[in-house]
C-alpha atoms as a PDB file:
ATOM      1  CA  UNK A   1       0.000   0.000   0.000  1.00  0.00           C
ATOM      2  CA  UNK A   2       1.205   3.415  -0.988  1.00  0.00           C
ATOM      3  CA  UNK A   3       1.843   5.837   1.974  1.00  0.00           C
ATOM      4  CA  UNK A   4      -0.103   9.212   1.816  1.00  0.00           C
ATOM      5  CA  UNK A   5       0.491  12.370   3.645  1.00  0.00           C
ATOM      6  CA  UNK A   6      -2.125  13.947   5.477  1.00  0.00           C
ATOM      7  CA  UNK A   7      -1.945  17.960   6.296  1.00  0.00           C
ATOM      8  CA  UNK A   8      -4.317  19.327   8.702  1.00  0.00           C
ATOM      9  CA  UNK A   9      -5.868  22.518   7.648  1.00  0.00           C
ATOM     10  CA  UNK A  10      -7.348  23.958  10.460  1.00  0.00           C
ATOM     11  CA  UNK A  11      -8.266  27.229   8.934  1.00  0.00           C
ATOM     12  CA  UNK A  12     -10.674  24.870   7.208  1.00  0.00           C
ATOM     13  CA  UNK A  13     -11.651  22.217  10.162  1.00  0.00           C
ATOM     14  CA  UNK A  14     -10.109  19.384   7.751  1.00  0.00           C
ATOM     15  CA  UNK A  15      -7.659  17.126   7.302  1.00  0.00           C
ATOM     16  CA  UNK A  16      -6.464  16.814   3.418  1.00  0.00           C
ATOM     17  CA  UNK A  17      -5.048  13.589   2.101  1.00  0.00           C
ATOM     18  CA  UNK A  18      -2.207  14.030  -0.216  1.00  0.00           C
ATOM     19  CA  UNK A  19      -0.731  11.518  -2.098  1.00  0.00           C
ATOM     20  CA  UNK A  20       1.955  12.416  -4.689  1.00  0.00           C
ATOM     21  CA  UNK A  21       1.274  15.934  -3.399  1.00  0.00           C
ATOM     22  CA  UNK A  22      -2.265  15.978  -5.276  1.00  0.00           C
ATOM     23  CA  UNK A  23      -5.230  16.163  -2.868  1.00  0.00           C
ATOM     24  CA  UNK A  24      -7.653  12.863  -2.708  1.00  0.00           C
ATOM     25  CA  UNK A  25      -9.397  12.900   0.167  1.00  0.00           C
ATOM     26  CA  UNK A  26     -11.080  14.954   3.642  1.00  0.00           C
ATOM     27  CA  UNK A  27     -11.796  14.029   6.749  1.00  0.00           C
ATOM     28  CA  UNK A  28     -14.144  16.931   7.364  1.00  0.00           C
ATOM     29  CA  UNK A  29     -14.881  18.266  11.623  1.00  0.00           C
ATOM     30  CA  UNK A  30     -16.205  20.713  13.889  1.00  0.00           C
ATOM     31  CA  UNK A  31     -14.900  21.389  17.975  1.00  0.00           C
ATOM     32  CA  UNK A  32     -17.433  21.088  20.374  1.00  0.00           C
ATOM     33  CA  UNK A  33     -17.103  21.342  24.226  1.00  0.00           C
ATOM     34  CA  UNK A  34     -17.341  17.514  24.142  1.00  0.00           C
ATOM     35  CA  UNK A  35     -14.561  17.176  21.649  1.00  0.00           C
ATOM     36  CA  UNK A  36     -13.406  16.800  18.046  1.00  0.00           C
ATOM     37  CA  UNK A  37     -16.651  16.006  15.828  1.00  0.00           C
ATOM     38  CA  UNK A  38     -15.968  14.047  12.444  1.00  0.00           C
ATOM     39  CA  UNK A  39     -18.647  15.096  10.326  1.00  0.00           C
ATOM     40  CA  UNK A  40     -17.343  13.943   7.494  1.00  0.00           C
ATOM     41  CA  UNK A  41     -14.713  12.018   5.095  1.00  0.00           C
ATOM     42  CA  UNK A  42     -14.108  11.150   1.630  1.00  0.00           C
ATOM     43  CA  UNK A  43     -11.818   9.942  -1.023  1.00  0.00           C
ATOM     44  CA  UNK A  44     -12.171  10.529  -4.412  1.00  0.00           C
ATOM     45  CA  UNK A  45     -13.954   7.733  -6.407  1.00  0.00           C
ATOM     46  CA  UNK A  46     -10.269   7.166  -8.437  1.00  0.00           C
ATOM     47  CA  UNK A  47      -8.279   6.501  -5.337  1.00  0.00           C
ATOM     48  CA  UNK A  48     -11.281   4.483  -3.077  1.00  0.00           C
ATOM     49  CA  UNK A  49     -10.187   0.574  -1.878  1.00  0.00           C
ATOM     50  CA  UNK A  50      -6.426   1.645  -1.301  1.00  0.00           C
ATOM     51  CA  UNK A  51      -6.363   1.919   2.176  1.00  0.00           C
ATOM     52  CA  UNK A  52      -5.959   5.872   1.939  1.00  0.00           C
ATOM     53  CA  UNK A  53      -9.466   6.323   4.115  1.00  0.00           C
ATOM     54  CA  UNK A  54      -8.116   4.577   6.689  1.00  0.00           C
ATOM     55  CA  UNK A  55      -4.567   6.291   6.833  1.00  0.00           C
ATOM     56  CA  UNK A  56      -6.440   9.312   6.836  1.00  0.00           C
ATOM     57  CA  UNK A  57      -8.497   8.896   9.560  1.00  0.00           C
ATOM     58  CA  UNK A  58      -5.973   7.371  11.603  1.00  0.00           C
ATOM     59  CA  UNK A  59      -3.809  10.383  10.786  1.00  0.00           C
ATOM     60  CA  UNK A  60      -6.533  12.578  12.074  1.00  0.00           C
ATOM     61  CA  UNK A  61      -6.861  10.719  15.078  1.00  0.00           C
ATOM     62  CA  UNK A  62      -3.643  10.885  16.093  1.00  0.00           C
ATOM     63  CA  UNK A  63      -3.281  14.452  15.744  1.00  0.00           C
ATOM     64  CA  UNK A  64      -6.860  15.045  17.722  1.00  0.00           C
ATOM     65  CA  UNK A  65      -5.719  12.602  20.981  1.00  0.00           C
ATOM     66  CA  UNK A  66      -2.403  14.099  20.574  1.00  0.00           C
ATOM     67  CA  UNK A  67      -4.013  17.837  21.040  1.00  0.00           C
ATOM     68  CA  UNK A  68      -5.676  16.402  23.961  1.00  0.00           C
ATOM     69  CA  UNK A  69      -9.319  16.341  22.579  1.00  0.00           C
ATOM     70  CA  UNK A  70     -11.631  13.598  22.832  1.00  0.00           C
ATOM     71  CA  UNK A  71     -12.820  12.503  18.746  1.00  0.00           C
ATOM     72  CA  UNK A  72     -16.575  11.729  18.274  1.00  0.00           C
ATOM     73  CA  UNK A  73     -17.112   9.919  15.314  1.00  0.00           C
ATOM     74  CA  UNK A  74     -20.232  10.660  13.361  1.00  0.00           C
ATOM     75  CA  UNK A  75     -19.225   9.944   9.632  1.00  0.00           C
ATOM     76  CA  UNK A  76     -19.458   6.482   9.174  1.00  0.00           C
ATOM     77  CA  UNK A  77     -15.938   5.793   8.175  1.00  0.00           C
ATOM     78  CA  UNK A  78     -14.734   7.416  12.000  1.00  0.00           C
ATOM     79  CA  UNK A  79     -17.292   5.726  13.487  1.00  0.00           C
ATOM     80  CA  UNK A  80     -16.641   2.384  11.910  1.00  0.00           C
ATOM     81  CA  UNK A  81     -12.742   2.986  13.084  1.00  0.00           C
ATOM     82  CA  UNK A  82     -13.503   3.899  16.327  1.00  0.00           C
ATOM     83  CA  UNK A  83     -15.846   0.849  17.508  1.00  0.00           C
ATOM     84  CA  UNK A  84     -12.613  -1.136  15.912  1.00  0.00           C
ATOM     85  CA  UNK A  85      -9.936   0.336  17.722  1.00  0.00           C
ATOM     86  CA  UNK A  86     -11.679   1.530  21.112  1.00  0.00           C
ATOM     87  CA  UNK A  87      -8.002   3.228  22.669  1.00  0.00           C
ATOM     88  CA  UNK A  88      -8.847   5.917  20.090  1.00  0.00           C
ATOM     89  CA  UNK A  89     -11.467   6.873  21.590  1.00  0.00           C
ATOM     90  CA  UNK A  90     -10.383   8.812  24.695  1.00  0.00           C
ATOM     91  CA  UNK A  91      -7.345  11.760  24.509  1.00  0.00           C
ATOM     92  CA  UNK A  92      -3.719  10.721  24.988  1.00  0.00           C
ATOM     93  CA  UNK A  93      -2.934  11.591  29.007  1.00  0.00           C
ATOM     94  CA  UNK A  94      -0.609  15.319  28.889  1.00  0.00           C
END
């Protein structure tokens, strides 16, 4: 599986999938007092079945818990992950 890079563009509440530099995916959210809220996430139809939804969200994940929020997964995709891999549900400890 190809690695992608995943920028997060907070001006934006996203995180952008990269791969090759060209943009082909979002994981789309909004802060809440409760936490991080994934509202959203996509890869374009072209690049789907590659594991890049996955690195993606994991990516975005790990940069929420690392921040110290709590992620709330309402797009399928996040929620999916999240009932998979219960530790990221809660914040890493500061």
């Amino acid at each position: 599986m190809t690695e992608i890079s995943v920028e997060h563009d907070a001006e934006h509440d996203r995180y952008v999938a990269l791969l090759e530099g060209e943009p082909i995916g979002e994981l789309v959210y909004r802060d809440t007092a409760e936490g991080r809220v994934f509202t959203h996430s996509g890869i374009v139809p072209e690049h789907e079945h590659h594991g890049y939804g996955t690195q993606m969200v994991r990516a975005g994940l790990d940069d929420t818990r690392q921040a110290g929020i709590r992620p709330i997964g309402q797009c399928p995709m996040v929620r999916n992950f999240l009932a998979e891999h219960p530790d990221y549900a809660r914040p890493l400890e500061r």
